[in-house]
PDB file of N, CA and C in Angstrom:
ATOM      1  N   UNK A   1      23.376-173.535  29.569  1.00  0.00           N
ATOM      2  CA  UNK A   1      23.911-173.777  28.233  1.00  0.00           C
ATOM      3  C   UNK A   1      23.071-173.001  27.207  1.00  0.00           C
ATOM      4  N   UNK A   2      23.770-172.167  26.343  1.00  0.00           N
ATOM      5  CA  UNK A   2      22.999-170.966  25.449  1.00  0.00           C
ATOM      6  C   UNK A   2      22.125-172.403  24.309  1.00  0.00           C
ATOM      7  N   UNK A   3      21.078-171.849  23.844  1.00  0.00           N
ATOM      8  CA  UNK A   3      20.594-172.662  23.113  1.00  0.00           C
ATOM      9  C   UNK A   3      20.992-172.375  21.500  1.00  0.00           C
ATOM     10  N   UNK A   4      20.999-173.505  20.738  1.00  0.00           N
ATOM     11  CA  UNK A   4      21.346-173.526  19.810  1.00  0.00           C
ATOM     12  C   UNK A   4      20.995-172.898  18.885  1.00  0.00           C
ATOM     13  N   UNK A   5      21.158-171.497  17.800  1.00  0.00           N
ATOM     14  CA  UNK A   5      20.804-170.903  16.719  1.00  0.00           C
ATOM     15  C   UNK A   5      20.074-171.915  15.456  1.00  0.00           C
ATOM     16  N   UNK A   6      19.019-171.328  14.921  1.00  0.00           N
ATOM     17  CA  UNK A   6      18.460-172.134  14.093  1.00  0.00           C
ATOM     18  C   UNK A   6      18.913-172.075  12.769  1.00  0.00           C
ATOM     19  N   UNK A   7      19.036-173.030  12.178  1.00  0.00           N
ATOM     20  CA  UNK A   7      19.549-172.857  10.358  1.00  0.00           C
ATOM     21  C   UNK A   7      18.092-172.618   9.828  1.00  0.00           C
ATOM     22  N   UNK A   8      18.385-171.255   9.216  1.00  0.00           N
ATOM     23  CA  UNK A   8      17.531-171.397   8.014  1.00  0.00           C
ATOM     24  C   UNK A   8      17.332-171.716   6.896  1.00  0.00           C
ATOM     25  N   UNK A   9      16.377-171.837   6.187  1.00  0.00           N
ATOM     26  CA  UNK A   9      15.961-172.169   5.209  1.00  0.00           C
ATOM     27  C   UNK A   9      15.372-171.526   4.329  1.00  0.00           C
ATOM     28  N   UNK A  10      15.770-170.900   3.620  1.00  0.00           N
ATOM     29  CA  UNK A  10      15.159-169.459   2.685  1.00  0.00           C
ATOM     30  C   UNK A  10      14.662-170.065   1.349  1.00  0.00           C
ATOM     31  N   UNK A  11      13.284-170.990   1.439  1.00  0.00           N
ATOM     32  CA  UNK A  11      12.977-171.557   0.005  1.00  0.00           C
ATOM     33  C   UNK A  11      11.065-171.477   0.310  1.00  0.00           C
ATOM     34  N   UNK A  12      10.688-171.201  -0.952  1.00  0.00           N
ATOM     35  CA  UNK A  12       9.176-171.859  -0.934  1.00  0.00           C
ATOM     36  C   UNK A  12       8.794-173.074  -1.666  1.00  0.00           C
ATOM     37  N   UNK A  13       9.803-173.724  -2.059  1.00  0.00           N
ATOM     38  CA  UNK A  13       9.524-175.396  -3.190  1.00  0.00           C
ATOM     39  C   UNK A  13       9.525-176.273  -1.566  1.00  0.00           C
ATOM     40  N   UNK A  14       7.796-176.876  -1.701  1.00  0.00           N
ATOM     41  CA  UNK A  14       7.519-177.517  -0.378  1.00  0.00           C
ATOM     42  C   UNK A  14       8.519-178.862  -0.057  1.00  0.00           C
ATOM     43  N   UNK A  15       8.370-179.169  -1.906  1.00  0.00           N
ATOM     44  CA  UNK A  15       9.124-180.844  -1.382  1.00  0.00           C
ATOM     45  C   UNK A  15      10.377-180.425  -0.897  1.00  0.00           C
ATOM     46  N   UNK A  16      11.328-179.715  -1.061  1.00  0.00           N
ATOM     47  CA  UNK A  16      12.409-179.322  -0.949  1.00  0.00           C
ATOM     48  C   UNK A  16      12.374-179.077   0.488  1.00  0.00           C
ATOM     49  N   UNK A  17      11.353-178.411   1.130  1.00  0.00           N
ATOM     50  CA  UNK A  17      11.176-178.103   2.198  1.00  0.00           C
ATOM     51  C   UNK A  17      10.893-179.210   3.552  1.00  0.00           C
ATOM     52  N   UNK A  18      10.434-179.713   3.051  1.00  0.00           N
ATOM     53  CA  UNK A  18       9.941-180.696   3.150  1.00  0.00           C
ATOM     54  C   UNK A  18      11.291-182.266   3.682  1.00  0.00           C
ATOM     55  N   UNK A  19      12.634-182.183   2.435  1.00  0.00           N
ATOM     56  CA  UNK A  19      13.042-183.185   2.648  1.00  0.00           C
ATOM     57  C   UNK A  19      14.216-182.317   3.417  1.00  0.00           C
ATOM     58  N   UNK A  20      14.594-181.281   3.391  1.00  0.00           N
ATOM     59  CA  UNK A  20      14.834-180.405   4.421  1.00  0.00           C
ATOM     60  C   UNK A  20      15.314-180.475   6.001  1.00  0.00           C
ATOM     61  N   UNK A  21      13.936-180.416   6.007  1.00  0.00           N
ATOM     62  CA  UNK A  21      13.212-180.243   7.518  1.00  0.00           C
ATOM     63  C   UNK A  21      13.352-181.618   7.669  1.00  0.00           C
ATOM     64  N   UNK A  22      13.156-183.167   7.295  1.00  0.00           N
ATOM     65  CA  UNK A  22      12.925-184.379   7.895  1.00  0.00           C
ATOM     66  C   UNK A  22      14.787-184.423   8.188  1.00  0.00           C
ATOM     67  N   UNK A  23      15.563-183.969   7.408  1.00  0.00           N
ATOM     68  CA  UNK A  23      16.808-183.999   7.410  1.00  0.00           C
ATOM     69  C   UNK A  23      17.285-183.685   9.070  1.00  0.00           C
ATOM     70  N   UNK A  24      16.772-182.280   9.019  1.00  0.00           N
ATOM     71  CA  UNK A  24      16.822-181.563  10.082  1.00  0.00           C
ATOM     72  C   UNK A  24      16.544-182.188  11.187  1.00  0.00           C
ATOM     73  N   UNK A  25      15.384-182.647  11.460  1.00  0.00           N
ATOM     74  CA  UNK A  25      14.710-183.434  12.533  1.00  0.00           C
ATOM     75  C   UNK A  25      15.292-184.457  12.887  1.00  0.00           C
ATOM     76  N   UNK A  26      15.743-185.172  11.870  1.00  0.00           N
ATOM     77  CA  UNK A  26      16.400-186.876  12.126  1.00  0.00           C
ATOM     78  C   UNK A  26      17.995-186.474  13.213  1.00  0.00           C
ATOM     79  N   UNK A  27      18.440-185.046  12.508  1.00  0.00           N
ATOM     80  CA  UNK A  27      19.939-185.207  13.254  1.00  0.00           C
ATOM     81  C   UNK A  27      19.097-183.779  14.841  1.00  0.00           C
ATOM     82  N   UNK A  28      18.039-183.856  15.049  1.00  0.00           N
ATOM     83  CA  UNK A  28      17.969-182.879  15.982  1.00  0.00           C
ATOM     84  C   UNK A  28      18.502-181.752  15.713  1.00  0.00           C
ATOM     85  N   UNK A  29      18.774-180.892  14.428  1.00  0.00           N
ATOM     86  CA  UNK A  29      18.685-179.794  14.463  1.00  0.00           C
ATOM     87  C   UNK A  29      17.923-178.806  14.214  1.00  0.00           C
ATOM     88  N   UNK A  30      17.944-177.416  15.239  1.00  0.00           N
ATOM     89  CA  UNK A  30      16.708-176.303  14.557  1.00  0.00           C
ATOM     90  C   UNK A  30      16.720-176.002  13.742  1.00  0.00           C
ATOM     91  N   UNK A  31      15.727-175.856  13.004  1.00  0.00           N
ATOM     92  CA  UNK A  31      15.468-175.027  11.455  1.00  0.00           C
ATOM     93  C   UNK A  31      14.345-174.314  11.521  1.00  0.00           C
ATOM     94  N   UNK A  32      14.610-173.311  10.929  1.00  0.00           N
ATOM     95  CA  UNK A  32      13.720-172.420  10.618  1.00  0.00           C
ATOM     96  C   UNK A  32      13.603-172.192   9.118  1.00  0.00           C
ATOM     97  N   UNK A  33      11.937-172.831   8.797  1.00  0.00           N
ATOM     98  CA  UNK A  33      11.452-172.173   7.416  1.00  0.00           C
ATOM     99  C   UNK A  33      11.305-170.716   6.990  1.00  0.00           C
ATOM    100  N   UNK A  34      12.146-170.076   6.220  1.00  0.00           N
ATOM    101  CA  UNK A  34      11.500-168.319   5.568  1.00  0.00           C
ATOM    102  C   UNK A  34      11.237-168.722   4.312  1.00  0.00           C
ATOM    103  N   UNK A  35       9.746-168.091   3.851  1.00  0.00           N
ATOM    104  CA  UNK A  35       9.503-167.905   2.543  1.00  0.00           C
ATOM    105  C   UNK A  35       9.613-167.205   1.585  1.00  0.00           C
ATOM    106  N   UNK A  36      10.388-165.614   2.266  1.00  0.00           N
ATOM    107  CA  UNK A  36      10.420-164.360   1.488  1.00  0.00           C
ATOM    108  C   UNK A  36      11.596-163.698   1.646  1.00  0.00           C
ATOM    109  N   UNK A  37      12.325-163.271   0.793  1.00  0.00           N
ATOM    110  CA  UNK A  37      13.442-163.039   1.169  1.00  0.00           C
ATOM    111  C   UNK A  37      13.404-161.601   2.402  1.00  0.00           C
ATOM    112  N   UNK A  38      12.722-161.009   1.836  1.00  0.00           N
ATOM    113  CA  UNK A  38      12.933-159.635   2.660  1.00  0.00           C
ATOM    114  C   UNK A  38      12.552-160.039   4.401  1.00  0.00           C
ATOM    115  N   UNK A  39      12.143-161.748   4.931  1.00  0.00           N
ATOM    116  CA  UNK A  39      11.810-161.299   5.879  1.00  0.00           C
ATOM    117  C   UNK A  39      12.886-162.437   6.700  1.00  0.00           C
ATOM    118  N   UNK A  40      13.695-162.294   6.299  1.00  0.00           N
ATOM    119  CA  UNK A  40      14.959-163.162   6.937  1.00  0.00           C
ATOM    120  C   UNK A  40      15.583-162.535   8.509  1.00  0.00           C
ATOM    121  N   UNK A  41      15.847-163.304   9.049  1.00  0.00           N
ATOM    122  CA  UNK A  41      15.711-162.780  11.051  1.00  0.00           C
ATOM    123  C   UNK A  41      17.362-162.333  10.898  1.00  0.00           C
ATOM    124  N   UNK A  42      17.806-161.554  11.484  1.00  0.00           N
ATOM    125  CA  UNK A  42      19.250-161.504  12.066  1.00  0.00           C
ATOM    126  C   UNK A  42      19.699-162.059  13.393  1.00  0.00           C
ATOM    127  N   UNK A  43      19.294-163.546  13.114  1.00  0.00           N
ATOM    128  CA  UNK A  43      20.041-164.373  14.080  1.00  0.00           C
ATOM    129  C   UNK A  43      20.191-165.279  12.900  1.00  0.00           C
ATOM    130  N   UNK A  44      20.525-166.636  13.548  1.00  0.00           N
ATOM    131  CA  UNK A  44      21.463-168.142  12.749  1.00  0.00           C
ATOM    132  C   UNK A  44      22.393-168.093  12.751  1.00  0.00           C
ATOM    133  N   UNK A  45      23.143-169.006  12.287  1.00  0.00           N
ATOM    134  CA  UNK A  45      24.154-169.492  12.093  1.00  0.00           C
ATOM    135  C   UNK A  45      24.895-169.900  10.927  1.00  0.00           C
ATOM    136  N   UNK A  46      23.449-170.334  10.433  1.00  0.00           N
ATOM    137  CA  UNK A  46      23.725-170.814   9.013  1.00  0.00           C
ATOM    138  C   UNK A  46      22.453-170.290   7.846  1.00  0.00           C
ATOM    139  N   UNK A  47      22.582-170.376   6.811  1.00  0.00           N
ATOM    140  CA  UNK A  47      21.579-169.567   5.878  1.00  0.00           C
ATOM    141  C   UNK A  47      21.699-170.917   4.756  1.00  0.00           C
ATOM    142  N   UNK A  48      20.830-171.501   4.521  1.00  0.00           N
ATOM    143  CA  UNK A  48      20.131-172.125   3.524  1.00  0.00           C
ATOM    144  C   UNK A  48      19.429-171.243   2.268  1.00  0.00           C
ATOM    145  N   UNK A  49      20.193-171.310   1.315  1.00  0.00           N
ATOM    146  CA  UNK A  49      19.117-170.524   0.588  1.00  0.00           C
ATOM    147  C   UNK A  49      18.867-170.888  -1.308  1.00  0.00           C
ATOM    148  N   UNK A  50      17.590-170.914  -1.512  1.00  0.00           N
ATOM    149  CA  UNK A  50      17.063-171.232  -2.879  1.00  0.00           C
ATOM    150  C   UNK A  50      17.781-170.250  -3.741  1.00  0.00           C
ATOM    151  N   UNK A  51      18.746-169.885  -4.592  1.00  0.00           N
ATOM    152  CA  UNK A  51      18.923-169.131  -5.662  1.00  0.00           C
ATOM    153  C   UNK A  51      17.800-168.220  -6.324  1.00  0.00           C
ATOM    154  N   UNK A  52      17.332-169.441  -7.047  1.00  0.00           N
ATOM    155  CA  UNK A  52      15.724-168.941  -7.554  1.00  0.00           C
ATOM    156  C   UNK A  52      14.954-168.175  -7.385  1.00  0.00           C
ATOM    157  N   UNK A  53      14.698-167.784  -5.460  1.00  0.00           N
ATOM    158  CA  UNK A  53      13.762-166.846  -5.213  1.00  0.00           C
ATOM    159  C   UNK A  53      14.694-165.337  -5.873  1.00  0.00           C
ATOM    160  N   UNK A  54      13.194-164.620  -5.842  1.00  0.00           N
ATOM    161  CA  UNK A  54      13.210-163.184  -6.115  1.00  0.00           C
ATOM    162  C   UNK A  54      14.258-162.725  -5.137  1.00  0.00           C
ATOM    163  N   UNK A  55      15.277-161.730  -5.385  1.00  0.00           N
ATOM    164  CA  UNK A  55      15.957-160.960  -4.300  1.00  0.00           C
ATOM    165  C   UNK A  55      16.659-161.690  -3.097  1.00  0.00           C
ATOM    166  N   UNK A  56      16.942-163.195  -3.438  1.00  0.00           N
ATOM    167  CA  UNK A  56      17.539-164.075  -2.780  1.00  0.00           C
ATOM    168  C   UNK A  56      19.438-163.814  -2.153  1.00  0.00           C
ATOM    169  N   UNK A  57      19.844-163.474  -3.443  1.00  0.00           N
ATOM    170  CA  UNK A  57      21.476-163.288  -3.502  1.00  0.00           C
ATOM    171  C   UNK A  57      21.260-162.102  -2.717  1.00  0.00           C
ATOM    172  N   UNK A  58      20.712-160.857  -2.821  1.00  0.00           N
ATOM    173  CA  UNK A  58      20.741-159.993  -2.037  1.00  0.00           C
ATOM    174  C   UNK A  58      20.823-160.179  -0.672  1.00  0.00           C
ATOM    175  N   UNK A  59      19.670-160.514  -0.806  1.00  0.00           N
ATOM    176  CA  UNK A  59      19.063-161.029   0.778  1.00  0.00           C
ATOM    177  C   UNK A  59      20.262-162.035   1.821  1.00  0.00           C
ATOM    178  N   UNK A  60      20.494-163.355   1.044  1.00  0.00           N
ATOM    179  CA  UNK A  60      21.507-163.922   1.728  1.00  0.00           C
ATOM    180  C   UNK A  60      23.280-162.947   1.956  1.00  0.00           C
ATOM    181  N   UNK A  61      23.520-162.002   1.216  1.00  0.00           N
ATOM    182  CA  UNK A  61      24.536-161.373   1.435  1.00  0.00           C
ATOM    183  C   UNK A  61      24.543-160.522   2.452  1.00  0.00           C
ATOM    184  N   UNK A  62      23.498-159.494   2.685  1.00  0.00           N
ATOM    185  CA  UNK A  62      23.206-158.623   3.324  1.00  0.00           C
ATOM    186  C   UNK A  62      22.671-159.380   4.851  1.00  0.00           C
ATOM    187  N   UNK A  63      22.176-160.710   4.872  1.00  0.00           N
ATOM    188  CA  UNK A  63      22.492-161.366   6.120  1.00  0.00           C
ATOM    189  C   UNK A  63      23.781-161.682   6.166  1.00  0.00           C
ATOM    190  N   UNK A  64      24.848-162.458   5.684  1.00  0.00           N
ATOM    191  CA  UNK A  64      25.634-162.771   5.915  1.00  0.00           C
ATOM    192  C   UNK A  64      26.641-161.644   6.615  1.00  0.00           C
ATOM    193  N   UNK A  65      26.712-160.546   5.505  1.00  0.00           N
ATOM    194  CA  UNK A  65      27.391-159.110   6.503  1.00  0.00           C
ATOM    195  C   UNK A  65      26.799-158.900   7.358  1.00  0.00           C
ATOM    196  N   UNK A  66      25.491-158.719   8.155  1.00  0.00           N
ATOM    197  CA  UNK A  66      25.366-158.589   9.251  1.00  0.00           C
ATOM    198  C   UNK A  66      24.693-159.335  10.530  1.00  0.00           C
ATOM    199  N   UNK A  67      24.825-161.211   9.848  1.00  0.00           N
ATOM    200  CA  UNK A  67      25.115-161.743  11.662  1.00  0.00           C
ATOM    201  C   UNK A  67      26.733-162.220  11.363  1.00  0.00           C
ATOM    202  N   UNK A  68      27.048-162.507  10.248  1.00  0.00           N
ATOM    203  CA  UNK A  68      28.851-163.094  10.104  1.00  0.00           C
ATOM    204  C   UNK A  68      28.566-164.593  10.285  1.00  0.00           C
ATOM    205  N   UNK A  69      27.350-165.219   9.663  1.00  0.00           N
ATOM    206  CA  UNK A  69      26.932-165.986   9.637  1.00  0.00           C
ATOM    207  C   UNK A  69      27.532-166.536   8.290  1.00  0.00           C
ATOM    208  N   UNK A  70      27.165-168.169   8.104  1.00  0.00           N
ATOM    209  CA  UNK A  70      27.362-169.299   6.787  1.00  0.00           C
ATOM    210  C   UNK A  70      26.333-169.126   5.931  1.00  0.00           C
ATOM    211  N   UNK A  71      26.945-168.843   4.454  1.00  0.00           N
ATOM    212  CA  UNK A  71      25.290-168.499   3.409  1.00  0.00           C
ATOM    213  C   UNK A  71      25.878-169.732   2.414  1.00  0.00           C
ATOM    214  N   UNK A  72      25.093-170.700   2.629  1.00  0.00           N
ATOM    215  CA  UNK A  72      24.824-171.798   1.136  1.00  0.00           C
ATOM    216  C   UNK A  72      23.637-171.751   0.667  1.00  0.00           C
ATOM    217  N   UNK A  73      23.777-171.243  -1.250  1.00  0.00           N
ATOM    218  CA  UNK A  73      22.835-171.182  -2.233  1.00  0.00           C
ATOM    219  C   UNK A  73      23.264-172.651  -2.857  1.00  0.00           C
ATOM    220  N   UNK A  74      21.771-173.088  -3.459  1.00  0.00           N
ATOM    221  CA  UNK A  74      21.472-174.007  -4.294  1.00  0.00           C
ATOM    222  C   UNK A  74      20.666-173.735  -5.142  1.00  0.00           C
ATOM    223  N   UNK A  75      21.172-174.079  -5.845  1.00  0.00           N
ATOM    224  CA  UNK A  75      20.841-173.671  -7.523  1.00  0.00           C
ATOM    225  C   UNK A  75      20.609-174.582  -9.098  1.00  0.00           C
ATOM    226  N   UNK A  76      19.993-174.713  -9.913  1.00  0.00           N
ATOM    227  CA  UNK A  76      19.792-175.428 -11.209  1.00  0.00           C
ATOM    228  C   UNK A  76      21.687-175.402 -11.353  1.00  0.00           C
ATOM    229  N   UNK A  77      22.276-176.514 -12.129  1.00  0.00           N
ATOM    230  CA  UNK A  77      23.868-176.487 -12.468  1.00  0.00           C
ATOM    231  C   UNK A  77      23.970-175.879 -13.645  1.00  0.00           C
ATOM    232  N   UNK A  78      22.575-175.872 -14.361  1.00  0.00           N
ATOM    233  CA  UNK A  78      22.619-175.238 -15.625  1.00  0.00           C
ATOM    234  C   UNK A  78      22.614-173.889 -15.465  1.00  0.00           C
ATOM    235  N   UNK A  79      22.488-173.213 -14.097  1.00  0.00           N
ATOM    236  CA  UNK A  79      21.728-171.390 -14.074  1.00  0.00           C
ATOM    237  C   UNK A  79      23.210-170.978 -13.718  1.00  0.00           C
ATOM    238  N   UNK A  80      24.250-170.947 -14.519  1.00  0.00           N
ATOM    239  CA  UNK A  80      25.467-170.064 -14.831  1.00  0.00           C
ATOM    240  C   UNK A  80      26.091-168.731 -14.568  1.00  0.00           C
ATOM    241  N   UNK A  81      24.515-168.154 -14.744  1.00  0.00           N
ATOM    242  CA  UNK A  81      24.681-166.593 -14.173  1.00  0.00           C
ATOM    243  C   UNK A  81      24.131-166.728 -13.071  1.00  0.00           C
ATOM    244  N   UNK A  82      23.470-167.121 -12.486  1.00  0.00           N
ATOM    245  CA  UNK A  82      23.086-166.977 -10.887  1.00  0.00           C
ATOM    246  C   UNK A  82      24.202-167.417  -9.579  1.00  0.00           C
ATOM    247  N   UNK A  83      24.867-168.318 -10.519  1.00  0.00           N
ATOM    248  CA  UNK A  83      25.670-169.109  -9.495  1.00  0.00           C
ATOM    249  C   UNK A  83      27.361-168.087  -9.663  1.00  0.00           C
ATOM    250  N   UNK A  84      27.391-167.579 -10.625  1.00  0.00           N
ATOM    251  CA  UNK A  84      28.205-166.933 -10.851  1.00  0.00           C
ATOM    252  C   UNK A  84      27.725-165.168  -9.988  1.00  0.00           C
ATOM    253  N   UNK A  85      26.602-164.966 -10.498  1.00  0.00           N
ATOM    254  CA  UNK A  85      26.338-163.992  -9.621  1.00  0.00           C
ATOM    255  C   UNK A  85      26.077-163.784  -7.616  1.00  0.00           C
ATOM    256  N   UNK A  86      26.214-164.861  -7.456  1.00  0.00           N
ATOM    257  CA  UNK A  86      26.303-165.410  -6.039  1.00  0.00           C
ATOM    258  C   UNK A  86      27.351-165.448  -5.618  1.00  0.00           C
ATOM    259  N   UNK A  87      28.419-166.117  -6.424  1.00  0.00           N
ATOM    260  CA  UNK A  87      29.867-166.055  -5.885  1.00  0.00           C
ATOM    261  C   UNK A  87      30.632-165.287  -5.403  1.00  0.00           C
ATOM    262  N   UNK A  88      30.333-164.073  -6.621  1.00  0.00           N
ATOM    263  CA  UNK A  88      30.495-162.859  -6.910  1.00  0.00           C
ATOM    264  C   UNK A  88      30.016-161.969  -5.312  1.00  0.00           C
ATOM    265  N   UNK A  89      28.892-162.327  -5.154  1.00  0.00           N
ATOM    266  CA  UNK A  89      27.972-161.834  -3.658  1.00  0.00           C
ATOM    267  C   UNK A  89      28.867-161.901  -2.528  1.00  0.00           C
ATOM    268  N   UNK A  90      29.688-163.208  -2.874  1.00  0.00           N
ATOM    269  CA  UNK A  90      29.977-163.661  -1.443  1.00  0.00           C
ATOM    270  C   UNK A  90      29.375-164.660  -0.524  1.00  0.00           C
ATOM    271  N   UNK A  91      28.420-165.269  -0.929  1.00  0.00           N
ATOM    272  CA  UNK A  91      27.946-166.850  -0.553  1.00  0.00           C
ATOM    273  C   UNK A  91      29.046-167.431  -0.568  1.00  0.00           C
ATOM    274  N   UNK A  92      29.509-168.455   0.901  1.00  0.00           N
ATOM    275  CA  UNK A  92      30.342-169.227   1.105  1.00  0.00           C
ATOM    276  C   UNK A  92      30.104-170.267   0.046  1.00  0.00           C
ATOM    277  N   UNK A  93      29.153-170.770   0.051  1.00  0.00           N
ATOM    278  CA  UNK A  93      29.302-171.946  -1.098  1.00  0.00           C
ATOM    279  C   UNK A  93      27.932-171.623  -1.917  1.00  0.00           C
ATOM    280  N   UNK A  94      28.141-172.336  -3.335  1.00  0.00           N
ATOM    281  CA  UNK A  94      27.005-172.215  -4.311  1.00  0.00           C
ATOM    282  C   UNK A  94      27.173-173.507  -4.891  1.00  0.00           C
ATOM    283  N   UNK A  95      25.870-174.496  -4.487  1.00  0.00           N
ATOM    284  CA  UNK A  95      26.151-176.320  -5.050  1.00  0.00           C
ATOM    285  C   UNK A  95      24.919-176.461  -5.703  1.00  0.00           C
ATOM    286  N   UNK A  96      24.788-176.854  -7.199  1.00  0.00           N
ATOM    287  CA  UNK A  96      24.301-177.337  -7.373  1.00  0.00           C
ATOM    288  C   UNK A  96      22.706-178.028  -6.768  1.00  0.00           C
ATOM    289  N   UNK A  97      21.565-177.771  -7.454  1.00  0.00           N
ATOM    290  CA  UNK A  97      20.805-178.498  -6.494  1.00  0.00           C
ATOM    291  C   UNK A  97      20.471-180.401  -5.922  1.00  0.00           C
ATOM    292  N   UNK A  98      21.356-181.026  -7.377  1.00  0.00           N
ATOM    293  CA  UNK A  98      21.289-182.248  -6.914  1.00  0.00           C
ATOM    294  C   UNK A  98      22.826-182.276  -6.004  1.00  0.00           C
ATOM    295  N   UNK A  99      23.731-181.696  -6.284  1.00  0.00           N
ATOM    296  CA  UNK A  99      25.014-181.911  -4.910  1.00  0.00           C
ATOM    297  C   UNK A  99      24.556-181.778  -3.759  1.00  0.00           C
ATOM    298  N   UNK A 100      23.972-180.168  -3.643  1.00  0.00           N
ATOM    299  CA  UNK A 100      23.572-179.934  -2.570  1.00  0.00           C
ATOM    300  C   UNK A 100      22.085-180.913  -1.475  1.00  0.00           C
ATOM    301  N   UNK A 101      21.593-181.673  -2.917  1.00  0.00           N
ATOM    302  CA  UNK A 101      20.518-182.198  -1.853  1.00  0.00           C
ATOM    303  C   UNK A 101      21.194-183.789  -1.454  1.00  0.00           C
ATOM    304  N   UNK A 102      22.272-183.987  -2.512  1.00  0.00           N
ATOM    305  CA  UNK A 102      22.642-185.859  -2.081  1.00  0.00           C
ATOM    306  C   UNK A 102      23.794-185.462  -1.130  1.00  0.00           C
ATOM    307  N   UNK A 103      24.295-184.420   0.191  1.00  0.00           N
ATOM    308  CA  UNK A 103      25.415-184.137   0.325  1.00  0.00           C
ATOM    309  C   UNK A 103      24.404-183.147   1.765  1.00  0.00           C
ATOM    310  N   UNK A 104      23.093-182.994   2.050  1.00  0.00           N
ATOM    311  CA  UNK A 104      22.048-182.608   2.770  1.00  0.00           C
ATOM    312  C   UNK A 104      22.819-183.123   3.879  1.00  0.00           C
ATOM    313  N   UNK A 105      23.020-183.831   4.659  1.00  0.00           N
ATOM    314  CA  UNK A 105      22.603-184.414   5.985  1.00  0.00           C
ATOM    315  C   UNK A 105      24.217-183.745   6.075  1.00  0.00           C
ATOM    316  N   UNK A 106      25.340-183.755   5.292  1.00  0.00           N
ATOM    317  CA  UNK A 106      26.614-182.970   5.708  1.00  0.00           C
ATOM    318  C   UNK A 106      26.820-181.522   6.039  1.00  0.00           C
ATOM    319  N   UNK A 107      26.273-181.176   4.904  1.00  0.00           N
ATOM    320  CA  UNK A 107      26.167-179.053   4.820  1.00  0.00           C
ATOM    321  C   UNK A 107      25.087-179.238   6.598  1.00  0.00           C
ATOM    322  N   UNK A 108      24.101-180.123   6.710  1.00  0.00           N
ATOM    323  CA  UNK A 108      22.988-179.599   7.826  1.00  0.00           C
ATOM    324  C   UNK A 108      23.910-179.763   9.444  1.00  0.00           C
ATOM    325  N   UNK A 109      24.967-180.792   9.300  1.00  0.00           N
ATOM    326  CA  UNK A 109      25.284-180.836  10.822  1.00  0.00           C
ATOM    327  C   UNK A 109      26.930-179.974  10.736  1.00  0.00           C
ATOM    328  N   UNK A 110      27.767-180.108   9.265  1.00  0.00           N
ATOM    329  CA  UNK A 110      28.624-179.156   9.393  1.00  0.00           C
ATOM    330  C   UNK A 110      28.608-177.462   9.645  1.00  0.00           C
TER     331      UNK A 110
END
């Protein structure tokens, strides 16, 4: 049985990381922490990713075209142009960071 691809996690805010990963763990799934955008793997499945960081939207697009992988950004609801500029990218979804964190344990096993 092939083993399961890891979701990443493309953030450096620890707590975030932090409630994350316990998320992760509780339903047994892999995750993988990245802290930088430029050093994101071309494997997963799924792409977790902070808005915020530097060169993030890039980064999650340019993975997404080349594993054909799932890219969800989370973002301030107030940051208008980021979330708009993401959409724009091609990120499957762009939520909010309180949607996206009370709505965590769904985006992690869907």
């Amino acid at each position: 049985m092939p083993e399961t691809p890891p979701i990443l996690l493309l953030c450096r805010d620890l707590m975030f990381v932090s409630k994350v990963t316990a998320s992760a763990r509780a339903q047994s799934l892999p995750l993988r922490v990245i802290r930088e955008s430029s050093k994101l793997p071309a494997e997963g499945a799924k792409l977790l990713v902070d808005l915020n960081l530097e060169g993030a939207i890039e980064a999650a697009s340019t993975w997404k075209a080349s594993t054909g992988g799932r890219a969800i950004g989370f973002v301030s609801h107030v940051d208008t142009v980021t979330i708009e500029n993401a959409r724009t990218a091609g990120l499957d979804e762009v939520l909010p960071r309180g949607r996206f964190s009370a709505t965590l344990d769904q985006i992690l096993a869907g």
